[in-house]
Protein backbone atom coordinates (compact mmCIF):
# COMPACT_ATOMS: atom_id res chain seq x y z
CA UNK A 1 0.00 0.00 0.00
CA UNK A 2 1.01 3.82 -0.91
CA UNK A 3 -0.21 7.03 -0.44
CA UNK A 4 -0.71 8.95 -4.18
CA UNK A 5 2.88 10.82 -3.18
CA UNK A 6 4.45 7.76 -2.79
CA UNK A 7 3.10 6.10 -6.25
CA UNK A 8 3.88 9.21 -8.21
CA UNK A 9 7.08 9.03 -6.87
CA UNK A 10 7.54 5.54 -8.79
CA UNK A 11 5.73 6.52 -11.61
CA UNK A 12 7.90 9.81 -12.22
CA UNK A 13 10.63 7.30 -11.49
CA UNK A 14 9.94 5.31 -14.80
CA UNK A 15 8.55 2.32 -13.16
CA UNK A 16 5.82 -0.10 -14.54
CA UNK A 17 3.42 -0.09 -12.77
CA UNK A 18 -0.50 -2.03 -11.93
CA UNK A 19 -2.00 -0.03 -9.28
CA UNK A 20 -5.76 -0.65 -7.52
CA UNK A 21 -7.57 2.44 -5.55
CA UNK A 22 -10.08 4.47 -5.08
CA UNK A 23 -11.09 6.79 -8.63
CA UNK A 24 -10.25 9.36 -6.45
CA UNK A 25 -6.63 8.46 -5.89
CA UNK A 26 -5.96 7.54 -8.94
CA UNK A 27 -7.01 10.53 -10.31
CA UNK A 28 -4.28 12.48 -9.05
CA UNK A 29 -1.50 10.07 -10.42
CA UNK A 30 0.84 11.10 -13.07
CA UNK A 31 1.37 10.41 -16.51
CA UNK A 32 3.65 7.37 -16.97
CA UNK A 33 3.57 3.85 -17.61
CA UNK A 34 1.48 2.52 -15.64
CA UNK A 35 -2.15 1.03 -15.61
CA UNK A 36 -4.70 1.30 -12.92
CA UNK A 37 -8.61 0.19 -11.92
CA UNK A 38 -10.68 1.39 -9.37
CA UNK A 39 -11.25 -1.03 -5.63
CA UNK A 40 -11.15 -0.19 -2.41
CA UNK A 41 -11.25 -3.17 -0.75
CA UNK A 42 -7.87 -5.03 -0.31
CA UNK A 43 -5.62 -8.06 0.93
CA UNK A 44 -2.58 -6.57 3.08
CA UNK A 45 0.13 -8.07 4.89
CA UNK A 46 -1.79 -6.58 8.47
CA UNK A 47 -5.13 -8.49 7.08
CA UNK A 48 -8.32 -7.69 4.46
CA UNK A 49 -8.81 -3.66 4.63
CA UNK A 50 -11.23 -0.99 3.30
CA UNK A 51 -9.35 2.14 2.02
CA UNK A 52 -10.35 4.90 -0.45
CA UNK A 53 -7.31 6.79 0.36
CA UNK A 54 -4.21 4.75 -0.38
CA UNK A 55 -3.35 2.51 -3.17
CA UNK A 56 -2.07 -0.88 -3.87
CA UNK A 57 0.83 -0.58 -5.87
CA UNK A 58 2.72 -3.80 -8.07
CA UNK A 59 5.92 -2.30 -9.19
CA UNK A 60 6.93 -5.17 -12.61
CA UNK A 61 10.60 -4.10 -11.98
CA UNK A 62 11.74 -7.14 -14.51
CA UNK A 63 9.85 -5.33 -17.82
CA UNK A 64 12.22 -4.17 -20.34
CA UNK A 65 9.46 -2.42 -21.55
CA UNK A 66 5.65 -1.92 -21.17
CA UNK A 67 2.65 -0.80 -23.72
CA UNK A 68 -0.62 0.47 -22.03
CA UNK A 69 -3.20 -0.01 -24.32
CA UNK A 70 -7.49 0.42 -24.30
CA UNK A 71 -9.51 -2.13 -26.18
CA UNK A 72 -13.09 -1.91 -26.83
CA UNK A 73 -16.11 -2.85 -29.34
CA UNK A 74 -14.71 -4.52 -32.04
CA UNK A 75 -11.33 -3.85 -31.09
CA UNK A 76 -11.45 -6.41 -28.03
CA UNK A 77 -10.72 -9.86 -29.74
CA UNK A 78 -7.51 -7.94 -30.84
CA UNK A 79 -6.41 -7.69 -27.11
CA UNK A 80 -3.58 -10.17 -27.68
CA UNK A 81 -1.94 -8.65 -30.79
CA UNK A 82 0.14 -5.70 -28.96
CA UNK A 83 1.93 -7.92 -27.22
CA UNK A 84 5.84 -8.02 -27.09
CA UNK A 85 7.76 -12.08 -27.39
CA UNK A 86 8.84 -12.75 -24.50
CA UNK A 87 6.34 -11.36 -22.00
CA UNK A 88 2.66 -10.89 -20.69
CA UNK A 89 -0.31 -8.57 -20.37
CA UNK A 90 -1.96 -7.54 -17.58
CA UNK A 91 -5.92 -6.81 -18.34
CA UNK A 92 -8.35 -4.70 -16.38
CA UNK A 93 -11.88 -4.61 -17.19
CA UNK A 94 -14.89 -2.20 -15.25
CA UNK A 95 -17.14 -4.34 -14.09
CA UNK A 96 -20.78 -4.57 -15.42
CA UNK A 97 -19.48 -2.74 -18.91
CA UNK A 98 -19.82 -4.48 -22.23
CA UNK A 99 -16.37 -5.42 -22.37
CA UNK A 100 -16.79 -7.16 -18.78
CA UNK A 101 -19.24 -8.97 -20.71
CA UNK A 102 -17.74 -9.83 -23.93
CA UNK A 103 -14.86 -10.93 -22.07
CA UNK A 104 -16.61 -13.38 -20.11
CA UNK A 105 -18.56 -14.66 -22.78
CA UNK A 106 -16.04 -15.02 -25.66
CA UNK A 107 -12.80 -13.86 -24.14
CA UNK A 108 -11.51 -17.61 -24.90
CA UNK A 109 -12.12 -17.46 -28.61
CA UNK A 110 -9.84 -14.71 -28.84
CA UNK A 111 -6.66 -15.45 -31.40
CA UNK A 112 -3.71 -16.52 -29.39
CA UNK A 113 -4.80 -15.91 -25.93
CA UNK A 114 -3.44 -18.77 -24.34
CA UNK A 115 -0.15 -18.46 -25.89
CA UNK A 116 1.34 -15.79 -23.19
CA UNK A 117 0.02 -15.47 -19.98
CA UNK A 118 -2.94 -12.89 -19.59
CA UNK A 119 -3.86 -11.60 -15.87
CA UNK A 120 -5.39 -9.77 -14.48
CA UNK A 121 -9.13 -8.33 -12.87
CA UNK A 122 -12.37 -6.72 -13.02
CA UNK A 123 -12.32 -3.32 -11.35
CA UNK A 124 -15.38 -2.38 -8.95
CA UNK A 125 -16.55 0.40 -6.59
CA UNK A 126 -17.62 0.22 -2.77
CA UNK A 127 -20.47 -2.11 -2.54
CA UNK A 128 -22.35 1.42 -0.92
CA UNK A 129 -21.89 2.71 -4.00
CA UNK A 130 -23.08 0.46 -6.66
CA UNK A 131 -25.76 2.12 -8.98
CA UNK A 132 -24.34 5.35 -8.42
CA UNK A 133 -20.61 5.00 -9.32
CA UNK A 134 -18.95 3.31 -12.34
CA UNK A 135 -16.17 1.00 -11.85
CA UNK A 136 -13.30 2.42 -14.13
CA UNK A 137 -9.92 1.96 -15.56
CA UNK A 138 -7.28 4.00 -16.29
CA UNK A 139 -4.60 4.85 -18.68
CA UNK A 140 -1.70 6.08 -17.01
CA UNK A 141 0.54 6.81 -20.13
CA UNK A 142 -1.94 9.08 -21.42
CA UNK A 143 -3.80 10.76 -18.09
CA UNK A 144 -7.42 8.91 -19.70
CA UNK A 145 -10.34 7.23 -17.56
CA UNK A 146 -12.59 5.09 -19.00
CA UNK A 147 -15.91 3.24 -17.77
CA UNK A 148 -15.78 0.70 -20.42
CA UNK A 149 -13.03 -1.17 -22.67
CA UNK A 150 -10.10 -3.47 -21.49
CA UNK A 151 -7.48 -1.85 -20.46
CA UNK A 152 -3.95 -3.99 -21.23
CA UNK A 153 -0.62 -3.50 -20.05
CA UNK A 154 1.94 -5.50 -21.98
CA UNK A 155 5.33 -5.74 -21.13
CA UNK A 156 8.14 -7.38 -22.28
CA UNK A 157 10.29 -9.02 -19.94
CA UNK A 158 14.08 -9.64 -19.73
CA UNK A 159 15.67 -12.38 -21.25
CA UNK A 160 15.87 -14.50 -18.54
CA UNK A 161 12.74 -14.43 -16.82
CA UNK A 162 9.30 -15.75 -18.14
CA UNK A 163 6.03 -15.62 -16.84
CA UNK A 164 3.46 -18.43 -14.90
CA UNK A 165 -0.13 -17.83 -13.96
CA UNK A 166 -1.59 -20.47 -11.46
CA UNK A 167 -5.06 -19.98 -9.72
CA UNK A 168 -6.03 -20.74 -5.69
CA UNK A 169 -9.83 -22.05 -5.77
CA UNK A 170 -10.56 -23.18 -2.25
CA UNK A 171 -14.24 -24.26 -3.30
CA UNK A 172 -14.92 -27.92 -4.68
CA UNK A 173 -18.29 -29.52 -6.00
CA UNK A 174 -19.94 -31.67 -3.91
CA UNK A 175 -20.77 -34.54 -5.40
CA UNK A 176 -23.15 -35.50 -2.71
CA UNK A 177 -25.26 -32.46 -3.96
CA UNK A 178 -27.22 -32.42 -7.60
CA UNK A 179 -25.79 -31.97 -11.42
CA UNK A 180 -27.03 -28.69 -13.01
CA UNK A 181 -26.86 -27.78 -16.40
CA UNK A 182 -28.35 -24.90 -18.27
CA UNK A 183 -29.57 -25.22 -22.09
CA UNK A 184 -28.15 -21.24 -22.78
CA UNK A 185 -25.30 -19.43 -21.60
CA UNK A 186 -24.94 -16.23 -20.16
CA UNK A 187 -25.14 -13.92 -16.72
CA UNK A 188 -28.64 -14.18 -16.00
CA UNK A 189 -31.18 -17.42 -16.24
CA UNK A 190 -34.58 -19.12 -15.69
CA UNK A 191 -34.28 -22.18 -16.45
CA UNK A 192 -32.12 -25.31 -15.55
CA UNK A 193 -32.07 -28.85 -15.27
CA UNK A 194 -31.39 -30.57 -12.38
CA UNK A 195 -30.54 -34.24 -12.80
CA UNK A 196 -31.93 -34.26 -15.81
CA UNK A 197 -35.06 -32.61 -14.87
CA UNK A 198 -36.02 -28.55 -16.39
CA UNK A 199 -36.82 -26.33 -13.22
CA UNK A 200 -37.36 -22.82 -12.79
CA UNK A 201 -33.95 -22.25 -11.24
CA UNK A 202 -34.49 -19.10 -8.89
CA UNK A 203 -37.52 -21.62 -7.85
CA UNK A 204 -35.46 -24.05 -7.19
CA UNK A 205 -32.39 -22.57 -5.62
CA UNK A 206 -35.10 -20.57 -3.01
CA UNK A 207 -37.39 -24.23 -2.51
CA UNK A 208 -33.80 -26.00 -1.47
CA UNK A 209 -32.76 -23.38 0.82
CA UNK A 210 -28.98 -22.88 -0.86
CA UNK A 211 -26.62 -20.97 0.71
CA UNK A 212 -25.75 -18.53 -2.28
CA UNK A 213 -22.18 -17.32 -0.75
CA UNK A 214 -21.58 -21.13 -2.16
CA UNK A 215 -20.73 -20.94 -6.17
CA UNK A 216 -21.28 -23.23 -8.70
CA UNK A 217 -18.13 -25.17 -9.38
CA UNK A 218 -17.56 -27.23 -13.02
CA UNK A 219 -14.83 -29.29 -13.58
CA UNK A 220 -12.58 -28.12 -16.66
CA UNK A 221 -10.42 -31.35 -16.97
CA UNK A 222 -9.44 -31.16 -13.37
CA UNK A 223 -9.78 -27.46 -13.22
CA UNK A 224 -12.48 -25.72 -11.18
CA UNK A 225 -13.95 -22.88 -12.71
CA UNK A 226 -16.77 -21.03 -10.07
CA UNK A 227 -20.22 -19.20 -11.40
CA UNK A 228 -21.32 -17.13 -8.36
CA UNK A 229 -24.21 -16.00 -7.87
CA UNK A 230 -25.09 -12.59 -7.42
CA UNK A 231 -28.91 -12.35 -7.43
CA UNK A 232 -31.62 -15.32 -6.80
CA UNK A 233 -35.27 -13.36 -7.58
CA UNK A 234 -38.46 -15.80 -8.24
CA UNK A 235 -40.37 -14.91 -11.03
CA UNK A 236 -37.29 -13.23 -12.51
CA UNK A 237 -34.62 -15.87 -12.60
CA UNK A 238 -30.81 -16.19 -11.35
CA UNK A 239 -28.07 -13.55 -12.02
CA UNK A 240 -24.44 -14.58 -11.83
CA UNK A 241 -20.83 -12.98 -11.40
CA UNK A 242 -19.40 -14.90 -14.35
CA UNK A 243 -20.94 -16.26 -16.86
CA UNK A 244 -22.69 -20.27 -16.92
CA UNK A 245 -22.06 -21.93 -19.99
CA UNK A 246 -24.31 -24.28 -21.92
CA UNK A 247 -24.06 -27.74 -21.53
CA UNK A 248 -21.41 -28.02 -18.93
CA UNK A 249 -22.24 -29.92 -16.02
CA UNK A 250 -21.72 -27.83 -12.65
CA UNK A 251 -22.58 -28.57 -8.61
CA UNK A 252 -22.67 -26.28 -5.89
CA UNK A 253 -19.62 -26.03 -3.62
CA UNK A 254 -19.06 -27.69 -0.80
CA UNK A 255 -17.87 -25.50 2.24
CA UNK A 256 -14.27 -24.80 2.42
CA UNK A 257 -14.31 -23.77 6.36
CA UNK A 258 -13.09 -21.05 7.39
CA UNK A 259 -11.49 -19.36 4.37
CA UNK A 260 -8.60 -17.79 6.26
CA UNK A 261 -7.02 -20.52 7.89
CA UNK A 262 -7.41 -23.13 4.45
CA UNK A 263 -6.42 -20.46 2.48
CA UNK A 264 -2.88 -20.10 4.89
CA UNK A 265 -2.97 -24.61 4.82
CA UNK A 266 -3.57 -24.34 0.90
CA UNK A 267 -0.87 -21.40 -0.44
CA UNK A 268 2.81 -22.20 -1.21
CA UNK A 269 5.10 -19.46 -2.60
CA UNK A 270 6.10 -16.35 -1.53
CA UNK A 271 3.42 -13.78 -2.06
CA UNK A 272 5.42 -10.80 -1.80
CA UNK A 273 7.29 -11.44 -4.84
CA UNK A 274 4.14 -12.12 -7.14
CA UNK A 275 0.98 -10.36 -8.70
CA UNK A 276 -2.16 -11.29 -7.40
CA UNK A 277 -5.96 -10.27 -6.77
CA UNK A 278 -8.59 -12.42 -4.98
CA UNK A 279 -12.12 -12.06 -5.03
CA UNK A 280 -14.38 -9.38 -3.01
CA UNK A 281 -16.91 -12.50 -2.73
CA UNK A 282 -14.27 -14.05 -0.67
CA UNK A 283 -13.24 -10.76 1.13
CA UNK A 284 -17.00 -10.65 1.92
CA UNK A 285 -17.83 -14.29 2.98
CA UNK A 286 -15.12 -14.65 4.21
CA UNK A 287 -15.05 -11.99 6.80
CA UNK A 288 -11.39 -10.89 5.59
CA UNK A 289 -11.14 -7.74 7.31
CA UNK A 290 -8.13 -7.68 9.47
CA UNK A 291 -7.70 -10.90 8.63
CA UNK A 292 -4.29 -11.95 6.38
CA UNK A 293 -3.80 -14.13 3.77
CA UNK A 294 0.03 -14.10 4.79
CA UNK A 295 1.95 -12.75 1.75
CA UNK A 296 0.14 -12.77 -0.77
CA UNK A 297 -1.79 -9.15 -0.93
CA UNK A 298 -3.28 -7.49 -3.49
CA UNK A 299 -6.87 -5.92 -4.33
CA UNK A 300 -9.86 -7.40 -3.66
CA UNK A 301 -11.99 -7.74 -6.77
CA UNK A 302 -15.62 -8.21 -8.78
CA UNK A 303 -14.10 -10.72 -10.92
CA UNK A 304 -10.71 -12.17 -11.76
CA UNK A 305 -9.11 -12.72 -14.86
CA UNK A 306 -6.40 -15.92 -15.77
CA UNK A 307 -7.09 -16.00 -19.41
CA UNK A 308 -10.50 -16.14 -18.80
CA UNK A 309 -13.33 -14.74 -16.20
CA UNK A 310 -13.07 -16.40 -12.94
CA UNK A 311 -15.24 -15.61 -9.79
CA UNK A 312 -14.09 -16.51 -6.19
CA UNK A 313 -10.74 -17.42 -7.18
CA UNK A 314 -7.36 -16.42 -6.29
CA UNK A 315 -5.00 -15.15 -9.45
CA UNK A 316 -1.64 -14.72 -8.80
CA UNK A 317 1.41 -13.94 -11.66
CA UNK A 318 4.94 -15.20 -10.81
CA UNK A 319 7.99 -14.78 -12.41
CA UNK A 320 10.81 -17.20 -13.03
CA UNK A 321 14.41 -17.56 -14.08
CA UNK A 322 14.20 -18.39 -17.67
CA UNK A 323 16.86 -21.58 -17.59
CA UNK A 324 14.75 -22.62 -14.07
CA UNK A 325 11.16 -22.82 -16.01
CA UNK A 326 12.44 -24.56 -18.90
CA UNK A 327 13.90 -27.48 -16.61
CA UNK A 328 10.65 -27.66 -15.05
């Protein structure tokens, strides 16, 4: 964490730079190269804090150089083709824009997006303030704010360092519970079928008593992807933080426990040397505040981004010697 003095120090240093605050803060930041997206909410090494005053600042002191660019409309499935050879891109979206949800519904169609890592997050605003503020992002080479677009950071990285993305889900499907699948994808539904059989979905979820902090957890080929939900309204349907997708088989989560103490069982590394977000769903349920997560700090988030949209999911970036990663 920084105050704005302290980050416009590094900025008019020449560093490249990610940086999370308030829209406020940000706003008096100077030009350079650096990226930034609006949260207040954040993981420190004194525990989970609220703070529209400082900023959270990730200093990539191993880029040779660095390209701040904004995507949007028809521009976005082009996000990957400013990108340097040897390095990676570091994408912030606002949440609830269009790009938040073109990204999450066809970000993994995009032309060579899995072929250099791509992390990064979806920007939000105080949970008071939803309706009334608009997450942002800005572009810190040219002074701009935007409420919609991606805004990408590429940077190329020395010669002997490469970059890794690996993801910390702490929720698993319980295979004691149901298999739900949905016919459309998208944010928002009404229907479903549960073990085969169509229900109205917000019905459903209300008749069985669910506990909604709980996602819904599909199984990529051993990876868990999460679809949490956001808003559960009979008559209307079931609103989600990340997108469902059509014919993939998903089951609610089973409890992790107490988030803080299997997230400190469950994290190896050292956090302090990597890039990382994790979710404001988390933060929430949680009950982060003034609780740690050890090393590994960074802002808490609507939405989190390793290649594709991920909800209630730890993202962290790492960097490794060059010769190291190719004996691994």
């Amino acid at each position: 964490m920084m105050t704005p003095a302290e980050a416009a120090a590094r900025i008019d240093a020449g560093a490249v730079l990610v940086i999370a605050g308030s829209e406020e803060a940000l706003s008096h930041l100077p030009k350079g190269r650096w990226i930034g997206g609006t949260s207040v909410y954040f993981m420190t090494e004194t525990g989970g804090r609220i703070d529209r005053e400082n900023l959270f600042v990730t200093e990539l002191d191993a880029a040779q150089e660095a390209r701040p660019v904004h995507y949007q409309g028809e521009d976005l499935p082009s996000l990957t083709m400013g990108r340097y050879d040897n390095g990676l891109s570091v994408i912030l979206l606002p949440a609830f824009s269009k790009a938040h949800e073109e990204f999450a519904l066809h970000g993994a169609e995009y032309p060579g997006l899995f072929d250099q890592p791509v992390m990064g997050w979806v920007t939000g605003v105080h949970l008071d303030d939803l309706g009334r503020v608009t997450p942002k992002v800005f572009d810190g080479s040219r002074g701009l704010v935007f409420e919609d677009g991606a805004m990408v950071l590429h940077v190329a990285l020395r010669a002997d360092r490469v970059a890794d993305i690996d993801i910390l889900n702490l929720f698993e499907q319980d295979m004691d519970g149901q298999e739900i699948t949905f016919s459309e994808s998208g944010f928002k539904v009404r229907m479903a079928h549960v073990d085969g059989a169509e229900v109205d979905f917000a019905d459903w979820v209300t008749a069985q008593g669910l506990d909604t902090r709980l996602p819904l957890v599909a199984n990529y080929a051993g990876a868990l992807v999460n679809a949490s939900f956001q808003s559960v309204t009979p008559g209307e349907g079931v609103a989600f933080y990340a997108p469902v997708v059509a014919g993939t088989s998903y089951r609610i989560a089973r409890s992790p426990g107490d988030y803080a103490t299997i997230f400190a069982e469950r994290a190896k590394g050292d956090g302090r040397q990597e890039l990382s977000c994790n979710c404001i769903l988390n933060f929430l349920y949680g009950e982060m505040e003034s609780k740690s997560t050890g090393s590994f700090t960074g802002p808490a988030t609507f939405g989190e981004i390793a290649y594709i949209l991920l909800n209630q999911t730890m993202v962290r970036l790492q960097l490794h010697a060059a010769q190291a990663a190719a004996v691994a």
